[in-house]
PDB file of N, CA and C in Angstrom:
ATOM      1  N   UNK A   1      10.615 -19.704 -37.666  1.00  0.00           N
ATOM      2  CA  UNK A   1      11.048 -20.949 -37.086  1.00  0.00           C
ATOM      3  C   UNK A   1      11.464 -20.757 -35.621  1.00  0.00           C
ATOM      4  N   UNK A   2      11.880 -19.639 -35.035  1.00  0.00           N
ATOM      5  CA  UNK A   2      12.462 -19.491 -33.963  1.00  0.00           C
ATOM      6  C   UNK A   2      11.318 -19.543 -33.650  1.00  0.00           C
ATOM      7  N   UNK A   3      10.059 -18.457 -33.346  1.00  0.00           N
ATOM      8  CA  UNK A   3       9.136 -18.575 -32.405  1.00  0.00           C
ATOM      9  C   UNK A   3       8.436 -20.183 -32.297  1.00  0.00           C
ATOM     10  N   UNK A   4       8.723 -20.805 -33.037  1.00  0.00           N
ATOM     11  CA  UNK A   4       7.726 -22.130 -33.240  1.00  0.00           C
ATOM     12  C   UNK A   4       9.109 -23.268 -32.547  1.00  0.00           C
ATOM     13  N   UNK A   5      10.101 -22.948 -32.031  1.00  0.00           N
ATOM     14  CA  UNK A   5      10.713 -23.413 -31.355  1.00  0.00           C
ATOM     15  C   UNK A   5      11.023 -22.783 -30.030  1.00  0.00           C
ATOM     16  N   UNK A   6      11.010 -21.786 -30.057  1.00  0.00           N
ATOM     17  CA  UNK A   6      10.984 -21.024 -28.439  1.00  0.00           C
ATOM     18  C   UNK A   6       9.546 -21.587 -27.852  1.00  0.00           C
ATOM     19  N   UNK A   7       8.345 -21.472 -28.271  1.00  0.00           N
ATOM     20  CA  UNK A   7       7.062 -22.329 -28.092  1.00  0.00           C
ATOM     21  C   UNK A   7       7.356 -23.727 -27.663  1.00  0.00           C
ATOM     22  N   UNK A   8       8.350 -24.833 -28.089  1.00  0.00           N
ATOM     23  CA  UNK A   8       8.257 -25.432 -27.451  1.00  0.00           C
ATOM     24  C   UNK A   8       9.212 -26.249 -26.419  1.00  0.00           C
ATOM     25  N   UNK A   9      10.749 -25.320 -27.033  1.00  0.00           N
ATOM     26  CA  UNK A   9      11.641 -25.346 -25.967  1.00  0.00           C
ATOM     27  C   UNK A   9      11.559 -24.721 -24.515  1.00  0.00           C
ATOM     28  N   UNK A  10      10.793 -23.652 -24.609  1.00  0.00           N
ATOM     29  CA  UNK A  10      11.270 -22.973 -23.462  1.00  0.00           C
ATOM     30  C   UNK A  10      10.287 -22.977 -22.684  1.00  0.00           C
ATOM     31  N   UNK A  11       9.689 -23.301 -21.351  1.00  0.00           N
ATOM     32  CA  UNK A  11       9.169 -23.592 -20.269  1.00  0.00           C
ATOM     33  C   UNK A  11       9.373 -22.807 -19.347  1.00  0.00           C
ATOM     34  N   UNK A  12       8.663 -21.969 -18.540  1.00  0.00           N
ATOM     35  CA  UNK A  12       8.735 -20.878 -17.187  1.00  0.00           C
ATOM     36  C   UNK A  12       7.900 -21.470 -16.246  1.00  0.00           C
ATOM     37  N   UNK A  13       9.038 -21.462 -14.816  1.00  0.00           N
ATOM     38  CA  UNK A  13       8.243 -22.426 -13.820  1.00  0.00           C
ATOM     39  C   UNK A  13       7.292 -20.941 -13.041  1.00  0.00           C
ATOM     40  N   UNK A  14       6.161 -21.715 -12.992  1.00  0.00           N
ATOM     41  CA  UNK A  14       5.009 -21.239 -11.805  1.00  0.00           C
ATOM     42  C   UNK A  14       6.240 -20.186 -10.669  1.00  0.00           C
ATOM     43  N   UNK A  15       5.939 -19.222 -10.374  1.00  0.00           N
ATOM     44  CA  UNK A  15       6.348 -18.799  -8.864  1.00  0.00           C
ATOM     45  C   UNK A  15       5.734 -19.304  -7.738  1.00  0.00           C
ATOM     46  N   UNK A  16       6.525 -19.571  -6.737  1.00  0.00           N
ATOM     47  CA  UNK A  16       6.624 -20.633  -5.630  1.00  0.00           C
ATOM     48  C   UNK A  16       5.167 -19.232  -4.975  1.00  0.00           C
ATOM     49  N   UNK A  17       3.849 -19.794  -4.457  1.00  0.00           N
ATOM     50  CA  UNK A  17       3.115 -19.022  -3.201  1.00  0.00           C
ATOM     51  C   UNK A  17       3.979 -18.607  -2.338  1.00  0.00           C
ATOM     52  N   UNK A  18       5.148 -18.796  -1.917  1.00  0.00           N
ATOM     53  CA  UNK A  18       6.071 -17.776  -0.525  1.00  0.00           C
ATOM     54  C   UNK A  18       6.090 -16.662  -1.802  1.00  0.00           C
ATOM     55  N   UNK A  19       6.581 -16.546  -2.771  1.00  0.00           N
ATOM     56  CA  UNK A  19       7.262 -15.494  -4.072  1.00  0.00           C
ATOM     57  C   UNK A  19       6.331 -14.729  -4.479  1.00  0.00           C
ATOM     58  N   UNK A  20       4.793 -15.382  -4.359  1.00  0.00           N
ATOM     59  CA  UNK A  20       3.668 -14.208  -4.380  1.00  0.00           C
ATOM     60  C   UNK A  20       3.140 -13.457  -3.260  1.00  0.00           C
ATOM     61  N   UNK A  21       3.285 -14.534  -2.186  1.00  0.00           N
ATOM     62  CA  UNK A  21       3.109 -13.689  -0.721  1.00  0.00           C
ATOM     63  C   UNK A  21       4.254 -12.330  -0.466  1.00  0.00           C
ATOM     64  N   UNK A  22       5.356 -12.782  -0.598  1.00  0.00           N
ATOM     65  CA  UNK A  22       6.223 -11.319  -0.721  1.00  0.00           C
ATOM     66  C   UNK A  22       5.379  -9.928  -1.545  1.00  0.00           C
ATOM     67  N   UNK A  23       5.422 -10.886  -3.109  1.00  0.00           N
ATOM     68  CA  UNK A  23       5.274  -9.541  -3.569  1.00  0.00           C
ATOM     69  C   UNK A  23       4.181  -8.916  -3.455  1.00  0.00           C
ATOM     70  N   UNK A  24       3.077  -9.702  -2.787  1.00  0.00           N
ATOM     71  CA  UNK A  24       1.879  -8.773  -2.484  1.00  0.00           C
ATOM     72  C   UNK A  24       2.032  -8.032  -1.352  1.00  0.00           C
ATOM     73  N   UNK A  25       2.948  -8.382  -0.192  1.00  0.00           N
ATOM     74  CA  UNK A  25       2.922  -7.780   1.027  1.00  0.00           C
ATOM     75  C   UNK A  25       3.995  -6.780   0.567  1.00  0.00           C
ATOM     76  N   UNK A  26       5.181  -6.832  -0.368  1.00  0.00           N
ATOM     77  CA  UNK A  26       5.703  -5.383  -0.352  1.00  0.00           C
ATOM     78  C   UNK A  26       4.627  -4.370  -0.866  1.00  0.00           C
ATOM     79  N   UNK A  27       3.692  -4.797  -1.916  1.00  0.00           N
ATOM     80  CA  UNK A  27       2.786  -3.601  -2.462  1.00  0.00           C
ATOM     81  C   UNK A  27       1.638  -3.281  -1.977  1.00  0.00           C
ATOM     82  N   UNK A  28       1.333  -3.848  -1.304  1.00  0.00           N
ATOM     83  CA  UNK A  28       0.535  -3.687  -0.145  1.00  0.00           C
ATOM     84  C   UNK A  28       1.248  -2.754   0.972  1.00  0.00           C
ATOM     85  N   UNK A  29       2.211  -2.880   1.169  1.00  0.00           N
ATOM     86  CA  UNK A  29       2.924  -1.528   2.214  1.00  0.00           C
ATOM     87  C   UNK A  29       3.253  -0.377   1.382  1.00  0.00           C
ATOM     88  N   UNK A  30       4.179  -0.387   0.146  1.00  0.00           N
ATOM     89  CA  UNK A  30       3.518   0.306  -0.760  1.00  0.00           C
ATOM     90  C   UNK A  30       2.224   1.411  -1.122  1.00  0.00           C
ATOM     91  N   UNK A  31       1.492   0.946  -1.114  1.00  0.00           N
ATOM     92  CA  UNK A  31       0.405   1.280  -1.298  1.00  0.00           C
ATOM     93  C   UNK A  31       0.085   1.662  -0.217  1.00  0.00           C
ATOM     94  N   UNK A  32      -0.230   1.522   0.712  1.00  0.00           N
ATOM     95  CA  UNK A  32      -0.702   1.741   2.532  1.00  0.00           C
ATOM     96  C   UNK A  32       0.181   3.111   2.559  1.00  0.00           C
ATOM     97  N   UNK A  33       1.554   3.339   2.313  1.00  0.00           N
ATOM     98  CA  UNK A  33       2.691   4.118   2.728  1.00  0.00           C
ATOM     99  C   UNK A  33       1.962   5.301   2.111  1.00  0.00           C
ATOM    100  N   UNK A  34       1.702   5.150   0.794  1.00  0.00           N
ATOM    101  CA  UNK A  34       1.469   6.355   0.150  1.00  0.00           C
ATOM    102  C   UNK A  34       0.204   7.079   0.458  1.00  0.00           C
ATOM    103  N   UNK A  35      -0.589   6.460   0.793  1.00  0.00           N
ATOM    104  CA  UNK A  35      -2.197   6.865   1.305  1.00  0.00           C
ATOM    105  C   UNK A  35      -1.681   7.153   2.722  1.00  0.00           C
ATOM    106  N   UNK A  36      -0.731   6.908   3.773  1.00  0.00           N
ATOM    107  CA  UNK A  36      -0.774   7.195   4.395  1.00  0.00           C
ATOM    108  C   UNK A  36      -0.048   8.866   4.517  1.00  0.00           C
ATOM    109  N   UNK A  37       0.707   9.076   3.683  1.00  0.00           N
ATOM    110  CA  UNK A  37       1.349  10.290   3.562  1.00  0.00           C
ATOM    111  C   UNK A  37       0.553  11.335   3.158  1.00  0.00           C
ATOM    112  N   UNK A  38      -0.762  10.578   2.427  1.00  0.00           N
ATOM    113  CA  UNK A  38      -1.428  11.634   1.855  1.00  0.00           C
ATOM    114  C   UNK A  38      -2.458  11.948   2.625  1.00  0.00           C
ATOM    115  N   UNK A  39      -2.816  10.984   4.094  1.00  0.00           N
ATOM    116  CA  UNK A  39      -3.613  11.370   5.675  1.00  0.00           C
ATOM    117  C   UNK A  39      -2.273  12.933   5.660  1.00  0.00           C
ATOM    118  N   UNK A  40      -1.148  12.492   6.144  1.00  0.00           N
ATOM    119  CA  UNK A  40      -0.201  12.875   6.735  1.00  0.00           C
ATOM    120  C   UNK A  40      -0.259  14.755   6.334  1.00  0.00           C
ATOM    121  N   UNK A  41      -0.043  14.568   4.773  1.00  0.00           N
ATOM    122  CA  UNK A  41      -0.317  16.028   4.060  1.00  0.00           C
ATOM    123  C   UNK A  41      -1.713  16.657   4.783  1.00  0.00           C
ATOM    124  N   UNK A  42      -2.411  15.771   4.564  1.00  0.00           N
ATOM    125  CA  UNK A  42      -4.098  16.436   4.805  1.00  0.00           C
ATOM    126  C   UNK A  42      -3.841  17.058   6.269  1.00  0.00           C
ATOM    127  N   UNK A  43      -3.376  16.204   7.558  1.00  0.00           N
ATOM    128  CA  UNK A  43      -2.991  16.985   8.588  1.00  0.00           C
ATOM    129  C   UNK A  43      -2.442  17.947   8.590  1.00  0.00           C
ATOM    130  N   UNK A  44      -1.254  17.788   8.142  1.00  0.00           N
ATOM    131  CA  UNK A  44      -0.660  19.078   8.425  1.00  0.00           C
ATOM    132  C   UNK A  44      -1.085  20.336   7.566  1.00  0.00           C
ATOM    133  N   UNK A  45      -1.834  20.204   6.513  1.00  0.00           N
ATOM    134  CA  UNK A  45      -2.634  21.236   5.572  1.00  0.00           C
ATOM    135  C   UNK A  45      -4.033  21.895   6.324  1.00  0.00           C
ATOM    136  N   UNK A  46      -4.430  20.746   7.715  1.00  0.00           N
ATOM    137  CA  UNK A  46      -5.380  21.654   8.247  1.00  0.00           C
ATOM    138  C   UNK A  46      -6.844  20.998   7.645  1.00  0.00           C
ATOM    139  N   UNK A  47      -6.581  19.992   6.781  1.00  0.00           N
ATOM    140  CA  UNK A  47      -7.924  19.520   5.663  1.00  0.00           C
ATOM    141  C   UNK A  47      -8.344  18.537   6.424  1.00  0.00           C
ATOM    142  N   UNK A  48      -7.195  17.617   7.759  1.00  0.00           N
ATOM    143  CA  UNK A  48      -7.525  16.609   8.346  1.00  0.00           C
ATOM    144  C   UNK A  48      -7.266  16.925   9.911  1.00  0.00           C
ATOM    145  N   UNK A  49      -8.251  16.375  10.804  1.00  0.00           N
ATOM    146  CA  UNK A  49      -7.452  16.664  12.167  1.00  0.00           C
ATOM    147  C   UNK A  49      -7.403  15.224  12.947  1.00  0.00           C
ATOM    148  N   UNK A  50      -6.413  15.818  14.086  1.00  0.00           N
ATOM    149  CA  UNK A  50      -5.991  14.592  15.024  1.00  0.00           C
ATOM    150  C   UNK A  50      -6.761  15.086  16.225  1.00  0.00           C
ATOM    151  N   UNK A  51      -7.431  13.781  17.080  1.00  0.00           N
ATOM    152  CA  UNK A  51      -8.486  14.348  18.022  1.00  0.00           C
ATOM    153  C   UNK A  51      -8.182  12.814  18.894  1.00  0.00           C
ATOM    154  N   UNK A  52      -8.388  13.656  20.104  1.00  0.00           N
ATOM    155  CA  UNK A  52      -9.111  12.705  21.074  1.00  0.00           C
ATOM    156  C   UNK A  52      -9.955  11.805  20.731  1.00  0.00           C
ATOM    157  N   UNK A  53      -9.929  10.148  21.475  1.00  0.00           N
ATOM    158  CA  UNK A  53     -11.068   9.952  21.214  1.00  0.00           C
ATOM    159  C   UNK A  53     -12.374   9.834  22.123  1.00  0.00           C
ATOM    160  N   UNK A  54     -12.472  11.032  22.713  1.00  0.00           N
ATOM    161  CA  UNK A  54     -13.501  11.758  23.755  1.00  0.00           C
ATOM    162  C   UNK A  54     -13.943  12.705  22.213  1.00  0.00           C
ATOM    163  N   UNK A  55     -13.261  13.574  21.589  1.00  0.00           N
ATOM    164  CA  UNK A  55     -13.401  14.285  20.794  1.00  0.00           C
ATOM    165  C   UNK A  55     -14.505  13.464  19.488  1.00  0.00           C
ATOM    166  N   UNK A  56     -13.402  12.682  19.277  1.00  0.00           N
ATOM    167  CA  UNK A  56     -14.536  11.408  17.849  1.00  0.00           C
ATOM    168  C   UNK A  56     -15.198  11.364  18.247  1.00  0.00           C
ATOM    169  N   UNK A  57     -15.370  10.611  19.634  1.00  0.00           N
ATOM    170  CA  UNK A  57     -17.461   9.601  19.489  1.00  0.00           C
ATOM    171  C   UNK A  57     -18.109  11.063  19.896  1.00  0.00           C
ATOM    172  N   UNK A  58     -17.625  12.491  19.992  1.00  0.00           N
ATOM    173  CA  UNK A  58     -18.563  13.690  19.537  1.00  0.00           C
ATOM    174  C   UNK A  58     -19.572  14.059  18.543  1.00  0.00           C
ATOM    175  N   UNK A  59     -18.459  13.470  17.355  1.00  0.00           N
ATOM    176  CA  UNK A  59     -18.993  14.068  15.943  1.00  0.00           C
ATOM    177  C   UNK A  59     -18.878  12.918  15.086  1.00  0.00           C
ATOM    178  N   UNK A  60     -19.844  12.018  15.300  1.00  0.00           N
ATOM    179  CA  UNK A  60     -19.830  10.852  14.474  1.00  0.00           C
ATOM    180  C   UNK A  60     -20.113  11.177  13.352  1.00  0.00           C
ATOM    181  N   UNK A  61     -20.740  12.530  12.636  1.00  0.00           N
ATOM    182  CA  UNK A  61     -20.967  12.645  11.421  1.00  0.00           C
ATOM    183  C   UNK A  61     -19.868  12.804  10.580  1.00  0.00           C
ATOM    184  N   UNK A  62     -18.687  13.780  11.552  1.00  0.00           N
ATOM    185  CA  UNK A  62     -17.511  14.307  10.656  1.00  0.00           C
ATOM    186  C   UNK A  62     -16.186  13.437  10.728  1.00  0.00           C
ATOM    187  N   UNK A  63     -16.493  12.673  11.385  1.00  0.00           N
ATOM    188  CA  UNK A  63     -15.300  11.481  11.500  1.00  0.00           C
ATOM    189  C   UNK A  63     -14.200  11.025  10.102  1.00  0.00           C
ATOM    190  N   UNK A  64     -14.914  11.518   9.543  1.00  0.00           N
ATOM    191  CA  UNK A  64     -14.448  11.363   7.782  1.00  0.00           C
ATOM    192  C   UNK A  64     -13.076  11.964   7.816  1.00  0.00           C
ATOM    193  N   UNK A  65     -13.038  12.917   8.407  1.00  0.00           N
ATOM    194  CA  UNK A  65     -11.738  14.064   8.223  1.00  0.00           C
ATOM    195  C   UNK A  65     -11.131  14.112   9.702  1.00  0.00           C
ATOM    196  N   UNK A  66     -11.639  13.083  10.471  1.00  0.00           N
ATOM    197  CA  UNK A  66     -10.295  13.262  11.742  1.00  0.00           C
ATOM    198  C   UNK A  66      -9.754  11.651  11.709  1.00  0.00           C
ATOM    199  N   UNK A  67      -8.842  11.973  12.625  1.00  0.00           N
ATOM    200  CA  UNK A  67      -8.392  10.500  13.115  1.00  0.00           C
ATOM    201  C   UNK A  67      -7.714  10.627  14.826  1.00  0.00           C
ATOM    202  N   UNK A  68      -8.149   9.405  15.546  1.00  0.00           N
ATOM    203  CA  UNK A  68      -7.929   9.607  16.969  1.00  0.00           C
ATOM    204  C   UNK A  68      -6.168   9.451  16.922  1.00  0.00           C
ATOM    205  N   UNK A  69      -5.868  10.245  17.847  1.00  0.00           N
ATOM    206  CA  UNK A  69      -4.453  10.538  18.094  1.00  0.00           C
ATOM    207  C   UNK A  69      -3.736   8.900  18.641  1.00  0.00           C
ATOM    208  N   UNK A  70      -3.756   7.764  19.361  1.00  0.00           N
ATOM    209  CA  UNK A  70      -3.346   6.947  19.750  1.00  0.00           C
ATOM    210  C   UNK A  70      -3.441   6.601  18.258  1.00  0.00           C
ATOM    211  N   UNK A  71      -4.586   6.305  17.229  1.00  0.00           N
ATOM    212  CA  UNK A  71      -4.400   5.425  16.188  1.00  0.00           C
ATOM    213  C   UNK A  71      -3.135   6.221  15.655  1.00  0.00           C
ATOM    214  N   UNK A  72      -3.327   7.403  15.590  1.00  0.00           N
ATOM    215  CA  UNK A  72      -2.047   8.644  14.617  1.00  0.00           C
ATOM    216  C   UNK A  72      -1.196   7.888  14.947  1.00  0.00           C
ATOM    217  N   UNK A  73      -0.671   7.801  16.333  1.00  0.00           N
ATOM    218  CA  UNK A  73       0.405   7.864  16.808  1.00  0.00           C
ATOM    219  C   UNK A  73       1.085   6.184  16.209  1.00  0.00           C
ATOM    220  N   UNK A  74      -0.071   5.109  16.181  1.00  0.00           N
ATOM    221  CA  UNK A  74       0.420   3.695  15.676  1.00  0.00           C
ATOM    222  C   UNK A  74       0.805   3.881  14.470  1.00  0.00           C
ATOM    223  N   UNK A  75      -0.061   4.645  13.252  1.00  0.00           N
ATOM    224  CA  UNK A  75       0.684   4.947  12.001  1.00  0.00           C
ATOM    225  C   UNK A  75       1.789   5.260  11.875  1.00  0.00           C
ATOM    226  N   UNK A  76       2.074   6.593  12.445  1.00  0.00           N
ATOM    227  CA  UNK A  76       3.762   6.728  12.504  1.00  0.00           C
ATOM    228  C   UNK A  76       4.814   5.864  12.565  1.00  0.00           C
ATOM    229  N   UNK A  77       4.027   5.141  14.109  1.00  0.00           N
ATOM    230  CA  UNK A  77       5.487   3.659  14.230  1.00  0.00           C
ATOM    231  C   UNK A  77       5.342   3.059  12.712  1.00  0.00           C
ATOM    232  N   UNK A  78       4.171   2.332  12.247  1.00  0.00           N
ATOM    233  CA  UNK A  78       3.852   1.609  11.141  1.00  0.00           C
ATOM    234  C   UNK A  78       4.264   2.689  10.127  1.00  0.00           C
ATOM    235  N   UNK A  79       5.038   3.409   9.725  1.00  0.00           N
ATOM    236  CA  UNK A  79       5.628   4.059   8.642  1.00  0.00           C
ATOM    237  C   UNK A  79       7.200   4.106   9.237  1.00  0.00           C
ATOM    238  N   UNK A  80       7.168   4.346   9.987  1.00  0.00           N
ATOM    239  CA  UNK A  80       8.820   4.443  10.300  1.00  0.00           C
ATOM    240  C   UNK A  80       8.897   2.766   9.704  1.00  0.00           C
ATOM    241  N   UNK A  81       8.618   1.502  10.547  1.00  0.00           N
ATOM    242  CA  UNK A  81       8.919   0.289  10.405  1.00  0.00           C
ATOM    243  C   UNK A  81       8.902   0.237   8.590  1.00  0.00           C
ATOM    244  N   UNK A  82       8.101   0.448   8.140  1.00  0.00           N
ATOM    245  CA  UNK A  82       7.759   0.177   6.438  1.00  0.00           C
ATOM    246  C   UNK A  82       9.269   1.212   5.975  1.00  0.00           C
ATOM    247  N   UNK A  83       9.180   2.245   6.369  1.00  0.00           N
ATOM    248  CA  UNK A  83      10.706   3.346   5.983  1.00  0.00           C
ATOM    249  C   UNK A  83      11.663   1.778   6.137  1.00  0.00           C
ATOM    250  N   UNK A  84      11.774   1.458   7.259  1.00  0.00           N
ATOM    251  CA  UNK A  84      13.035   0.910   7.756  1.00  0.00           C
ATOM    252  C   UNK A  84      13.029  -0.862   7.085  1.00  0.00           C
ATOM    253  N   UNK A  85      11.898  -1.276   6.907  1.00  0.00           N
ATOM    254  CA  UNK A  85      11.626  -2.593   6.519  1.00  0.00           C
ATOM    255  C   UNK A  85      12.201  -2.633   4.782  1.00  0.00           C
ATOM    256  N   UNK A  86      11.217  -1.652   4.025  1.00  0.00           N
ATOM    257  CA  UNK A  86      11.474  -1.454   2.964  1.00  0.00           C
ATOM    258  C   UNK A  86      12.407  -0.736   2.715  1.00  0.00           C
ATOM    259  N   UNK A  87      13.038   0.332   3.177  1.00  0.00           N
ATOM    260  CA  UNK A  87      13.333   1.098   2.181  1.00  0.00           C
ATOM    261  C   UNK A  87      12.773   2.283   1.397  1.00  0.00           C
ATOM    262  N   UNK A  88      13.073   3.846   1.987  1.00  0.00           N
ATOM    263  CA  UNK A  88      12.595   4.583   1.443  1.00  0.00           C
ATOM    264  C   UNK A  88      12.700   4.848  -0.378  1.00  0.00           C
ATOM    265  N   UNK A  89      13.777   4.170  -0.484  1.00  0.00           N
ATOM    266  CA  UNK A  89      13.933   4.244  -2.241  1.00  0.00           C
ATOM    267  C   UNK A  89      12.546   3.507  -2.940  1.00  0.00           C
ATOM    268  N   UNK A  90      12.077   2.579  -1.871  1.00  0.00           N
ATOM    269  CA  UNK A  90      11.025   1.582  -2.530  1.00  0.00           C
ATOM    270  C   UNK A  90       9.725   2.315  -2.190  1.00  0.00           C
ATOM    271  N   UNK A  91       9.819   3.483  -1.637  1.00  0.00           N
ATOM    272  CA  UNK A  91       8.419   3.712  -1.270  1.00  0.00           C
ATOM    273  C   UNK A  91       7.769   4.990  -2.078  1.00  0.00           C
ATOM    274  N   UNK A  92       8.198   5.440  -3.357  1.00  0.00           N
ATOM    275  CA  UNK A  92       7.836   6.368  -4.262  1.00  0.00           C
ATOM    276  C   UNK A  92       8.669   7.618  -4.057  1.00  0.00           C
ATOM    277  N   UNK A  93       8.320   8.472  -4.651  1.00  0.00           N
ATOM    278  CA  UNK A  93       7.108   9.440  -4.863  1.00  0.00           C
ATOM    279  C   UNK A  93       6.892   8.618  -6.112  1.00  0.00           C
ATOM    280  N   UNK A  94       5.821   8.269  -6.769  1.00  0.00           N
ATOM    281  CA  UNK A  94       5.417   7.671  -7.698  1.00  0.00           C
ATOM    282  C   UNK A  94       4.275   8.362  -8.999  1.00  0.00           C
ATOM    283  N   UNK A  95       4.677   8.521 -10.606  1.00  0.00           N
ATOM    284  CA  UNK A  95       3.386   9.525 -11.437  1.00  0.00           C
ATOM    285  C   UNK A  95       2.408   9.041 -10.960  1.00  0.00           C
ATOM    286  N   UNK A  96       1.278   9.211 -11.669  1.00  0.00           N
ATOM    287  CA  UNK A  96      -0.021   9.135 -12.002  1.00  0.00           C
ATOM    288  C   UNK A  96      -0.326   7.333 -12.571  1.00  0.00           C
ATOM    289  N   UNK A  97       0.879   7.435 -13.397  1.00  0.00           N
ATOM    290  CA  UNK A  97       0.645   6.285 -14.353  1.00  0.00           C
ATOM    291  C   UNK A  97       1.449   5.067 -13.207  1.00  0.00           C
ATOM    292  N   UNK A  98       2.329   5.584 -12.787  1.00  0.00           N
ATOM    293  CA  UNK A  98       3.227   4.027 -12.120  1.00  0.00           C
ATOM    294  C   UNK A  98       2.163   4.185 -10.699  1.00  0.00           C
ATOM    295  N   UNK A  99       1.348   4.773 -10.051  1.00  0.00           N
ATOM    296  CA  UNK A  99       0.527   4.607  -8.999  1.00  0.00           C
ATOM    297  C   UNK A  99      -0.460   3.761  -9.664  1.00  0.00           C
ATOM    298  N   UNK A 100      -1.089   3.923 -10.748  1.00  0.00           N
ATOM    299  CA  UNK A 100      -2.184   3.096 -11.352  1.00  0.00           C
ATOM    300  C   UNK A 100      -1.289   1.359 -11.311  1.00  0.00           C
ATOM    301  N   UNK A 101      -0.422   1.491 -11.795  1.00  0.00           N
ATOM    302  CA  UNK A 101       0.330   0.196 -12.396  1.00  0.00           C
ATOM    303  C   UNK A 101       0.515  -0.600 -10.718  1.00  0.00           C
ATOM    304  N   UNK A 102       1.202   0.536  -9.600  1.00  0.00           N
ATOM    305  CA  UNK A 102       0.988  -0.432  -8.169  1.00  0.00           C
ATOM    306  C   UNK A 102      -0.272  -0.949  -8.181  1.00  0.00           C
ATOM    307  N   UNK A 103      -1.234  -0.025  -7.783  1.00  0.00           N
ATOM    308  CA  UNK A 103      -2.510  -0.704  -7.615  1.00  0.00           C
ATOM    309  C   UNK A 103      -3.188  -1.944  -8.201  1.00  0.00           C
ATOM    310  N   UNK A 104      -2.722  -1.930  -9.797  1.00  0.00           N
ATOM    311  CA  UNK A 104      -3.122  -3.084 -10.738  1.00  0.00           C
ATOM    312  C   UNK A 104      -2.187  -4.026 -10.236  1.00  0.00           C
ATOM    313  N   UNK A 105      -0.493  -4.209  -9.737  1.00  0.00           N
ATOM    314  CA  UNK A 105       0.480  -4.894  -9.343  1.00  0.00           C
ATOM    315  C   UNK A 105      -0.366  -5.566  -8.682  1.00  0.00           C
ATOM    316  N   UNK A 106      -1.125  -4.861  -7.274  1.00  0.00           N
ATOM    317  CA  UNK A 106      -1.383  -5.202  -5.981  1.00  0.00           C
ATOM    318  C   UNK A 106      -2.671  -6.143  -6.023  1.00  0.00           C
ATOM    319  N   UNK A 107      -3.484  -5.972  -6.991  1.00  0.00           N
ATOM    320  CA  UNK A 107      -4.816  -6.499  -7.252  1.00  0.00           C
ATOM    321  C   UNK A 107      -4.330  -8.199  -7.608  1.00  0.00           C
ATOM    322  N   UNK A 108      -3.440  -8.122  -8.950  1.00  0.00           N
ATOM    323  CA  UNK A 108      -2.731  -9.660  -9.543  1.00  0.00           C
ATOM    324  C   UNK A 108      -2.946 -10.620  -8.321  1.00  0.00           C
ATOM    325  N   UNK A 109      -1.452 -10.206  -7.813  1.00  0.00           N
ATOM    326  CA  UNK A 109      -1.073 -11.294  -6.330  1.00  0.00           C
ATOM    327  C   UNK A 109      -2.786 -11.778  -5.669  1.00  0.00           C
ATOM    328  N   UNK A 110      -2.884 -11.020  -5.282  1.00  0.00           N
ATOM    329  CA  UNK A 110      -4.226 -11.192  -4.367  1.00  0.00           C
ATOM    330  C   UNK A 110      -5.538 -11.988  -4.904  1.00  0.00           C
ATOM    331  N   UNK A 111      -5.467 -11.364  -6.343  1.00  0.00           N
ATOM    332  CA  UNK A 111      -6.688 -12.668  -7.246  1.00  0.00           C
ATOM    333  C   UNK A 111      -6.331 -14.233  -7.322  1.00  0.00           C
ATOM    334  N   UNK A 112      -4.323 -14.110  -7.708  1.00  0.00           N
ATOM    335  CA  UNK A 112      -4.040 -15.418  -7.577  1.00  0.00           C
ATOM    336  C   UNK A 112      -4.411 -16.279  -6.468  1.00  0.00           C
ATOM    337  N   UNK A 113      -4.379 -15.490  -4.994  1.00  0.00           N
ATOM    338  CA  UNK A 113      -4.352 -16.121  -3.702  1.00  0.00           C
ATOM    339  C   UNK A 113      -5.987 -16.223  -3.675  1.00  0.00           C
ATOM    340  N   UNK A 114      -7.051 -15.844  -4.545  1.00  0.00           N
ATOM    341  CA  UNK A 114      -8.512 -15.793  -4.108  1.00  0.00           C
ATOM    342  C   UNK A 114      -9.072 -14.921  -3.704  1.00  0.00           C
ATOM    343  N   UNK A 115      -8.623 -13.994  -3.909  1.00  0.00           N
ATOM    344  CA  UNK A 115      -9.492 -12.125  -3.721  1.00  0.00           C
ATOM    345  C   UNK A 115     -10.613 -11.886  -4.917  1.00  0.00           C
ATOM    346  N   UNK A 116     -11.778 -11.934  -3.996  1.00  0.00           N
ATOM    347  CA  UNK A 116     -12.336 -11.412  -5.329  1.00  0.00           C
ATOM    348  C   UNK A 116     -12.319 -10.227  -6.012  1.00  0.00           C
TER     349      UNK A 116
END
């Protein structure tokens, strides 16, 4: 009897579009933050390099594994700001399983708004 009255007492309003725009743009930085740390590792491991970009339009083949130093240098600001916007508590280290679950988070919002 309860569920056949919770069915038709209880009603949950829609979230307001500002309430999905948030939560896609926190997981969306989110997400950005962590891929960006994992450029960040690759640099400093030697797996990725920072180059001129006299150096890039060199080796258009290997471009895969560098990145031009002015862009480097905008990431950084754009991680400090996300540190300072968000909140490093909000920005992981995150398993295997709760990285899958952002990504699926991040996909929701965005289908609602018309992503295919």
């Amino acid at each position: 009897m309860e569920e056949i009255k919770w069915e038709f007492e209880v009603q949950e309003e829609p979230r307001l579009l500002s309430e999905i725009m948030a939560a896609e743009n926190l997981l969306f930085r989110q997400v950005w933050y962590n891929r960006h740390w994992n450029r960040r590792i690759a640099i400093e491991r030697g797996k990725h390099k920072v180059v001129t970009e006299a150096e890039w339009n060199k080796h258009p083949k290997r471009r895969q594994k560098m990145v031009v130093d002015t862009v480097w240098a905008q990431a950084l600001e754009a991680a400090k700001r996300t540190e300072d916007e968000v909140g490093t508590e909000n920005l992981g280290p995150w398993t295997d399983f709760e990285w899958g679950m952002l990504n699926g988070k991040l996909s929701t919002p965005r289908w609602v708004m018309g992503s295919e």
